[in-house]
PDB file of N, CA and C in Angstrom:
ATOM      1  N   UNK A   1     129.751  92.891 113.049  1.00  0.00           N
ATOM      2  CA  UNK A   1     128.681  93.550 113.763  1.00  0.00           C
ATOM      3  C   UNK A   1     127.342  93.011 113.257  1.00  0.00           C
ATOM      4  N   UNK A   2     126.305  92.593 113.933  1.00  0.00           N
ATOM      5  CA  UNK A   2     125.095  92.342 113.811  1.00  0.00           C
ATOM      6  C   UNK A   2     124.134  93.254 113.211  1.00  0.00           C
ATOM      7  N   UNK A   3     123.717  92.977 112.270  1.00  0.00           N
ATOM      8  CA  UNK A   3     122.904  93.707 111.625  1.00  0.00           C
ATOM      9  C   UNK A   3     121.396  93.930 112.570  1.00  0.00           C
ATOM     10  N   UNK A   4     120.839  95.371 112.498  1.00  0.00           N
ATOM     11  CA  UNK A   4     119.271  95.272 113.602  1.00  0.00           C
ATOM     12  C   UNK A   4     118.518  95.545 112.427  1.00  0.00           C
ATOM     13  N   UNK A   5     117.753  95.015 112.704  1.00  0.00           N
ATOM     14  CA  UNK A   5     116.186  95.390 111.722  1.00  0.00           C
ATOM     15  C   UNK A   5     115.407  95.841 112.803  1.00  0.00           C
ATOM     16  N   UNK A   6     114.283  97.043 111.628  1.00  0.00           N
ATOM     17  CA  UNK A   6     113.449  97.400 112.823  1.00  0.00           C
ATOM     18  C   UNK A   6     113.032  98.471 111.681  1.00  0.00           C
ATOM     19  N   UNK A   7     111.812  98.969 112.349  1.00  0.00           N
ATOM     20  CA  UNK A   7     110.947 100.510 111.728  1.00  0.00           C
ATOM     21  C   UNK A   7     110.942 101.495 112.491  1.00  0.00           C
ATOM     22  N   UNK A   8     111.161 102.452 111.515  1.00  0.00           N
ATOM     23  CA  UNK A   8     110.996 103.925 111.601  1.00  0.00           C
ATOM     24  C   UNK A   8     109.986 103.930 112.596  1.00  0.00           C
ATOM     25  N   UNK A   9     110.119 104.422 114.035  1.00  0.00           N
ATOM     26  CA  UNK A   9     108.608 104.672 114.374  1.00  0.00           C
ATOM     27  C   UNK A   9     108.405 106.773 114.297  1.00  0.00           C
ATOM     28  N   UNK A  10     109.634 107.541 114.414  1.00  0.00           N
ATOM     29  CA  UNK A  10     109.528 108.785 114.193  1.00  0.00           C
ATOM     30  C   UNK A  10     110.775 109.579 114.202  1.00  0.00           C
ATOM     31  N   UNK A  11     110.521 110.795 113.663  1.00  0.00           N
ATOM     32  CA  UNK A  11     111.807 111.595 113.504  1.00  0.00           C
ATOM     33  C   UNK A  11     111.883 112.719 115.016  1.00  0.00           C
ATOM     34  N   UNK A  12     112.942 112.744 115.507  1.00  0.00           N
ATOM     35  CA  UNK A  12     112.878 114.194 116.615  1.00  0.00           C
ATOM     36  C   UNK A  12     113.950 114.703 116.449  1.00  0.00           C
ATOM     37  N   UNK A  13     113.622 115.888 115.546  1.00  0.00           N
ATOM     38  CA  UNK A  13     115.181 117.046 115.377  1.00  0.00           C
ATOM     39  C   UNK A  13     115.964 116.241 114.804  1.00  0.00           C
ATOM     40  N   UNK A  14     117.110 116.021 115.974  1.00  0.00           N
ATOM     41  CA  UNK A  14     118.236 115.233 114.938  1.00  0.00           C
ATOM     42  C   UNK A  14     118.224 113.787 115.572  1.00  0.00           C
ATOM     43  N   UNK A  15     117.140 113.103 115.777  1.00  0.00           N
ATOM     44  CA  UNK A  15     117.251 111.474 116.534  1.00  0.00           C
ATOM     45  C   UNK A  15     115.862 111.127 115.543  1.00  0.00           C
ATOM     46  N   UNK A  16     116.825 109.530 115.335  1.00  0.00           N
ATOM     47  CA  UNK A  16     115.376 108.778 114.285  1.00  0.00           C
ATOM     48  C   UNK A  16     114.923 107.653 115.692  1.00  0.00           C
ATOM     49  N   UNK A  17     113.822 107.691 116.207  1.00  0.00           N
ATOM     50  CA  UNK A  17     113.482 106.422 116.713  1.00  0.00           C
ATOM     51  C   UNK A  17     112.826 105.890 116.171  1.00  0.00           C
ATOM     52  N   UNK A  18     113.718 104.308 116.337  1.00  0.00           N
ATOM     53  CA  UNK A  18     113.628 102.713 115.532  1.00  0.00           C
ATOM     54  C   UNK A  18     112.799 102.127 116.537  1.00  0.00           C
ATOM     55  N   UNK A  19     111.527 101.278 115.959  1.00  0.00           N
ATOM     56  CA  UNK A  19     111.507 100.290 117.001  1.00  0.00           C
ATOM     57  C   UNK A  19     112.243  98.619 116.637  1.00  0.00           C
ATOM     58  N   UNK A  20     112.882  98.291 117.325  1.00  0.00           N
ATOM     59  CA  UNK A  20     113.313  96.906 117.197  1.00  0.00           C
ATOM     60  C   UNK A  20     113.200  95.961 117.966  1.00  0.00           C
ATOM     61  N   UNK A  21     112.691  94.539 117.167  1.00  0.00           N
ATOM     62  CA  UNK A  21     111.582  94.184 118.829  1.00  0.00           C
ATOM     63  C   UNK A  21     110.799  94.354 119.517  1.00  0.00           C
ATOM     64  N   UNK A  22     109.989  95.200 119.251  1.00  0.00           N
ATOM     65  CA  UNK A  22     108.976  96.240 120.352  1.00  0.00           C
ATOM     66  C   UNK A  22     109.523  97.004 121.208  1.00  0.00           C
ATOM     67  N   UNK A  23     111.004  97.632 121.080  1.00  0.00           N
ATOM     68  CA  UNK A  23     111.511  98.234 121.925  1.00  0.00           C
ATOM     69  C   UNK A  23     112.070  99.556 121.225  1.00  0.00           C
ATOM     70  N   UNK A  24     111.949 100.896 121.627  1.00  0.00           N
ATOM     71  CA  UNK A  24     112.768 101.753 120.468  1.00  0.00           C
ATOM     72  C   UNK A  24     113.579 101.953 121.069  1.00  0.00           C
ATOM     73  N   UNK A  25     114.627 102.335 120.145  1.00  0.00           N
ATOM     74  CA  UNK A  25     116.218 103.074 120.008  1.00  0.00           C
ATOM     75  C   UNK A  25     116.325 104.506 119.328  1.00  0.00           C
ATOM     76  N   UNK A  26     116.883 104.984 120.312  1.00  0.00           N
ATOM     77  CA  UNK A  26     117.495 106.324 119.385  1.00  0.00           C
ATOM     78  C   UNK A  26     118.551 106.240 118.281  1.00  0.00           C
ATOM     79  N   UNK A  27     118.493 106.591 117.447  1.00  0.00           N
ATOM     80  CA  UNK A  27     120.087 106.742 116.356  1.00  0.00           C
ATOM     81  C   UNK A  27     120.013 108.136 115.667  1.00  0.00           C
ATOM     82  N   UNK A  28     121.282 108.858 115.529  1.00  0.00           N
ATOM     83  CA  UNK A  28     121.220 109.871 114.906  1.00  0.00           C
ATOM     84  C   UNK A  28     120.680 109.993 113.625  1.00  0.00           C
ATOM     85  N   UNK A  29     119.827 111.233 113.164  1.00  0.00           N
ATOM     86  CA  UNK A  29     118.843 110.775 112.155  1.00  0.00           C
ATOM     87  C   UNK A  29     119.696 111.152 110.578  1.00  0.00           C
ATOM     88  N   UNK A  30     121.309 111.217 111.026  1.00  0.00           N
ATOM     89  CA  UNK A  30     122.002 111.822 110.030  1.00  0.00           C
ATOM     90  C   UNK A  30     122.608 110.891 109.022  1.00  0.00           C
ATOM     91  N   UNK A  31     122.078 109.637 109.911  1.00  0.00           N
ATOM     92  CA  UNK A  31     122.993 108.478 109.131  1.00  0.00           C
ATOM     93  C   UNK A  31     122.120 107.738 108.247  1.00  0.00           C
ATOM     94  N   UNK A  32     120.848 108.073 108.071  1.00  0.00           N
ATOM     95  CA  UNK A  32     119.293 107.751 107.502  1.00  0.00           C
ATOM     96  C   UNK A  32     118.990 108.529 106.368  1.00  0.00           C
ATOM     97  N   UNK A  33     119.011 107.403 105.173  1.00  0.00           N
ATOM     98  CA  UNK A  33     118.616 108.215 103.649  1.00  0.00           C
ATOM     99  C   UNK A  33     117.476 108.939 104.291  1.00  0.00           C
ATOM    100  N   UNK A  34     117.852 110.176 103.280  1.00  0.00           N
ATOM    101  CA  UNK A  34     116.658 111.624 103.073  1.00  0.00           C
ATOM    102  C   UNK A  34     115.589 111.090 103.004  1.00  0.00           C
ATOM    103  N   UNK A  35     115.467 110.168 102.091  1.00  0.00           N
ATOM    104  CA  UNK A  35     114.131 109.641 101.794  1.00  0.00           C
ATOM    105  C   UNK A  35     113.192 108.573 102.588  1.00  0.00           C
ATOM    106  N   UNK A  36     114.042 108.410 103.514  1.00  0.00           N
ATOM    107  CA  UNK A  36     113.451 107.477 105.059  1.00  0.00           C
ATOM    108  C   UNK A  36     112.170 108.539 105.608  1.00  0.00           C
ATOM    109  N   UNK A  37     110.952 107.182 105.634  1.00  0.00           N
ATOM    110  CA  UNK A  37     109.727 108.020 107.047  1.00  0.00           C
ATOM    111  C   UNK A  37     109.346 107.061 107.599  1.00  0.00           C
ATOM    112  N   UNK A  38     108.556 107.814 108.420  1.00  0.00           N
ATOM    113  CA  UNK A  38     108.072 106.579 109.293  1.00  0.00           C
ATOM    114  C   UNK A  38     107.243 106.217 108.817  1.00  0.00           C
ATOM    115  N   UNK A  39     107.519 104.603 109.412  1.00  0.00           N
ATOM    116  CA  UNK A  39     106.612 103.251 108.680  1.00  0.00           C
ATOM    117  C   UNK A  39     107.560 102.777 108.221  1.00  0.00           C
ATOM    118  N   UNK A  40     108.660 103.040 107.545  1.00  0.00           N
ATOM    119  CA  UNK A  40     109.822 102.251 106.572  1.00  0.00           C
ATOM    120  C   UNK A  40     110.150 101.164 107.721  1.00  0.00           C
ATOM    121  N   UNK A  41     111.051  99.889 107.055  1.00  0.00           N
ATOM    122  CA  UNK A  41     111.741  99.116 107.680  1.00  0.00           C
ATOM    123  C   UNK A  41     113.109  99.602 107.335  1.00  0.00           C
ATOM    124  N   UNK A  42     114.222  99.179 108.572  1.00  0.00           N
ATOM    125  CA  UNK A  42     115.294  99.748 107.993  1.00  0.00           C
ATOM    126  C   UNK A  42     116.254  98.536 108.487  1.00  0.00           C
ATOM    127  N   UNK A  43     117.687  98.297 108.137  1.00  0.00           N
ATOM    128  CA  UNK A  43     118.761  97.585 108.452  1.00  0.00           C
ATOM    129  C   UNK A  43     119.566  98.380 108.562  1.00  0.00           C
ATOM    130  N   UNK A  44     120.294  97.910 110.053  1.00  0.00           N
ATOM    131  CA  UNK A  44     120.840  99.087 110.695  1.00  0.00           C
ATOM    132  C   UNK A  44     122.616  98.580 111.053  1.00  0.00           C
ATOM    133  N   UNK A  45     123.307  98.722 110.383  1.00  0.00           N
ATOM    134  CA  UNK A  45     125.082  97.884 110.656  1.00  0.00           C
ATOM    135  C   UNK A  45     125.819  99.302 110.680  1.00  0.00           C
ATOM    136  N   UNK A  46     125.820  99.193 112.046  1.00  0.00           N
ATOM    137  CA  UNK A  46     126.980 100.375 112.351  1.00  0.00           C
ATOM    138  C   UNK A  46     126.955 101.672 112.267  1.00  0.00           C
ATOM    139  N   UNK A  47     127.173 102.331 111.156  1.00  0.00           N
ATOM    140  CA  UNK A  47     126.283 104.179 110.626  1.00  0.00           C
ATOM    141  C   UNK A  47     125.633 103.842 109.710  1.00  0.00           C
ATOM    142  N   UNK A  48     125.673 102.386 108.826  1.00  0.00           N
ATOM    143  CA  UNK A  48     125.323 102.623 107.921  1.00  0.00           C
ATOM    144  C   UNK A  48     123.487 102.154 107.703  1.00  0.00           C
ATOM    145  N   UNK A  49     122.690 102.451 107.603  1.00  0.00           N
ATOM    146  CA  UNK A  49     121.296 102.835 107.201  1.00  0.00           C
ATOM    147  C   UNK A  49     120.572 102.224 105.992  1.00  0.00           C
ATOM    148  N   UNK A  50     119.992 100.861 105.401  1.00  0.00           N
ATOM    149  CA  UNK A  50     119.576 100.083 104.401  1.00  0.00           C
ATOM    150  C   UNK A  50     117.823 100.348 104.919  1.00  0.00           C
ATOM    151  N   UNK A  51     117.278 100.836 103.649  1.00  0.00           N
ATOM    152  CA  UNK A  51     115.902 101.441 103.525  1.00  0.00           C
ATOM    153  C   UNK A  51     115.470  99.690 102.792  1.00  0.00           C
ATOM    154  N   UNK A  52     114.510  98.863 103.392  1.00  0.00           N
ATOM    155  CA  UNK A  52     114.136  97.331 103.490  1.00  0.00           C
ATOM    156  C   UNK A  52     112.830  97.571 102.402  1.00  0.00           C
ATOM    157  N   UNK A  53     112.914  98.265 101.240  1.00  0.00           N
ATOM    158  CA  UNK A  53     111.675  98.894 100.673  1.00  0.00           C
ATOM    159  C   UNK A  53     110.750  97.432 100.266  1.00  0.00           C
ATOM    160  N   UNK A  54     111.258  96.563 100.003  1.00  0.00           N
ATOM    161  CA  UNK A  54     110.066  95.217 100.250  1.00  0.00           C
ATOM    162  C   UNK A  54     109.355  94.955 101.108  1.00  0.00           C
ATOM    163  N   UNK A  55     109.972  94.561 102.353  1.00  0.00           N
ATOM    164  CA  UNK A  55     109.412  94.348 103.929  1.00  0.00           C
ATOM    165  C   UNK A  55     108.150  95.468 104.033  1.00  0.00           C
ATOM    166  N   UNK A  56     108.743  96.939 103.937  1.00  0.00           N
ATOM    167  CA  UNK A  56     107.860  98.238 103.954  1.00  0.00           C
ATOM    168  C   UNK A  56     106.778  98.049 103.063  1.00  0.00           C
ATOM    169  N   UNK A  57     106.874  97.523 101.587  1.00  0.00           N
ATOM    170  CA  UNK A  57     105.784  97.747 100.747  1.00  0.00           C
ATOM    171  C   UNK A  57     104.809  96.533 101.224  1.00  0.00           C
ATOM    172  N   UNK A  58     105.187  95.406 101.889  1.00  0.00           N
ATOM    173  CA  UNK A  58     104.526  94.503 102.223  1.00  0.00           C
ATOM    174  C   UNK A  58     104.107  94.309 103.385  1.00  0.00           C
ATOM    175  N   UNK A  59     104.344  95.546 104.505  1.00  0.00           N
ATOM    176  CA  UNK A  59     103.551  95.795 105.643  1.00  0.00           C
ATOM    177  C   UNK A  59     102.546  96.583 105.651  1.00  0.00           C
ATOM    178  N   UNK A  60     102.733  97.574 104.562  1.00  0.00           N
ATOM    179  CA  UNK A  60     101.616  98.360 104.323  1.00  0.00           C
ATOM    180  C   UNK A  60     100.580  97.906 103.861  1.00  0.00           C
ATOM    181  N   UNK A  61     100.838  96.712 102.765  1.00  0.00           N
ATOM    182  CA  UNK A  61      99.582  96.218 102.108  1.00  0.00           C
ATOM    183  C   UNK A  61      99.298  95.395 102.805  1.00  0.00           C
ATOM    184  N   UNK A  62     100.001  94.395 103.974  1.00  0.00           N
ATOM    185  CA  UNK A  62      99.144  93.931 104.932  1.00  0.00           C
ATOM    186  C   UNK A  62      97.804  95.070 105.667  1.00  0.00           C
ATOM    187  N   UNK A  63      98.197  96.029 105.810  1.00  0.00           N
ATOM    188  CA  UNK A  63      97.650  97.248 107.049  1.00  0.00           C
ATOM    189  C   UNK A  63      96.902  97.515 106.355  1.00  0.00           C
ATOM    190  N   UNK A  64      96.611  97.846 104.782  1.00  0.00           N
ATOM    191  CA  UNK A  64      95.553  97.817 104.003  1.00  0.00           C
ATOM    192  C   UNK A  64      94.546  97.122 103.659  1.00  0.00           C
ATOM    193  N   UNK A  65      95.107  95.811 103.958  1.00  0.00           N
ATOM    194  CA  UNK A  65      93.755  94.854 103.622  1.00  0.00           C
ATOM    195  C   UNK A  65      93.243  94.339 105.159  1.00  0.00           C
ATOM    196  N   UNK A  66      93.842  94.704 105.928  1.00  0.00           N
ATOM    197  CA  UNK A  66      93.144  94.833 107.675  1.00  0.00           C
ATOM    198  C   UNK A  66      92.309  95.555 108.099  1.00  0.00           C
ATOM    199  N   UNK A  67      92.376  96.930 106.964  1.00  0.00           N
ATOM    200  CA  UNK A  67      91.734  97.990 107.127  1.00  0.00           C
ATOM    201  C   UNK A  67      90.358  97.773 105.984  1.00  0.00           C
ATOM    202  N   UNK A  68      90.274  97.455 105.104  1.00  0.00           N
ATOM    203  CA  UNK A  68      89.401  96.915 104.686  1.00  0.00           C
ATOM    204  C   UNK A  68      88.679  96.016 105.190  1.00  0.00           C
ATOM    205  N   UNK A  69      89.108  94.907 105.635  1.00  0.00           N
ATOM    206  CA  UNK A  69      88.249  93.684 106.315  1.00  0.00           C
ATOM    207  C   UNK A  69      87.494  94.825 107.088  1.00  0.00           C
ATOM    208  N   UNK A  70      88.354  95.512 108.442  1.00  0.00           N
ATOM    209  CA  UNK A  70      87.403  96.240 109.376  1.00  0.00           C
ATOM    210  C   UNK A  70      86.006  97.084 108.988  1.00  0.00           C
ATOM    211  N   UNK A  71      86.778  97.650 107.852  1.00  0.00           N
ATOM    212  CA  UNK A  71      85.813  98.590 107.098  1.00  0.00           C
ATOM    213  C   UNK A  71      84.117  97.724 106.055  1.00  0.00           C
ATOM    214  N   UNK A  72      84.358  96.781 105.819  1.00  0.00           N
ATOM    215  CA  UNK A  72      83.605  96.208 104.948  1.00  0.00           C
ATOM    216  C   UNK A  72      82.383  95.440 105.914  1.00  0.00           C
ATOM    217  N   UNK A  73      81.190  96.182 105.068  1.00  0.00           N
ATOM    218  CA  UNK A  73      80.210  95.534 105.841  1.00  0.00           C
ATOM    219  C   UNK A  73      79.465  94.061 105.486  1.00  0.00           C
TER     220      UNK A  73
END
């Protein structure tokens, strides 16, 4: 089975939507460590749920220093 990558874009009740590709997916949000939010990257094979905590720490600090440039006069 093909592994999907993709981010958390939000939680609803019991459905996590992923976007993958620019496209989201529903998956049950039961199969997703506790400690998953949105913004995480995740790898997705079958039920099983891999939290990508590199990819994540290194999109954020992209989004941080984007947000600075904007911000800086």
């Amino acid at each position: 089975m093909k592994p999907l990558k993709g981010i958390i874009d939000r939680f609803e009740e019991n459905i996590a939507v992923i976007e993958i590709e620019g496209i989201t997916r529903d998956f049950d949000k039961s199969i997703f460590p506790i400690t998953a939010e949105p913004g995480d990257f995740v790898e997705i094979i079958g039920n099983r749920v891999t939290l990508l905590n590199e990819e994540t720490e290194k999109r954020r600090k992209e989004i941080e220093e984007l947000m600075n440039e904007l911000w800086e006069d």
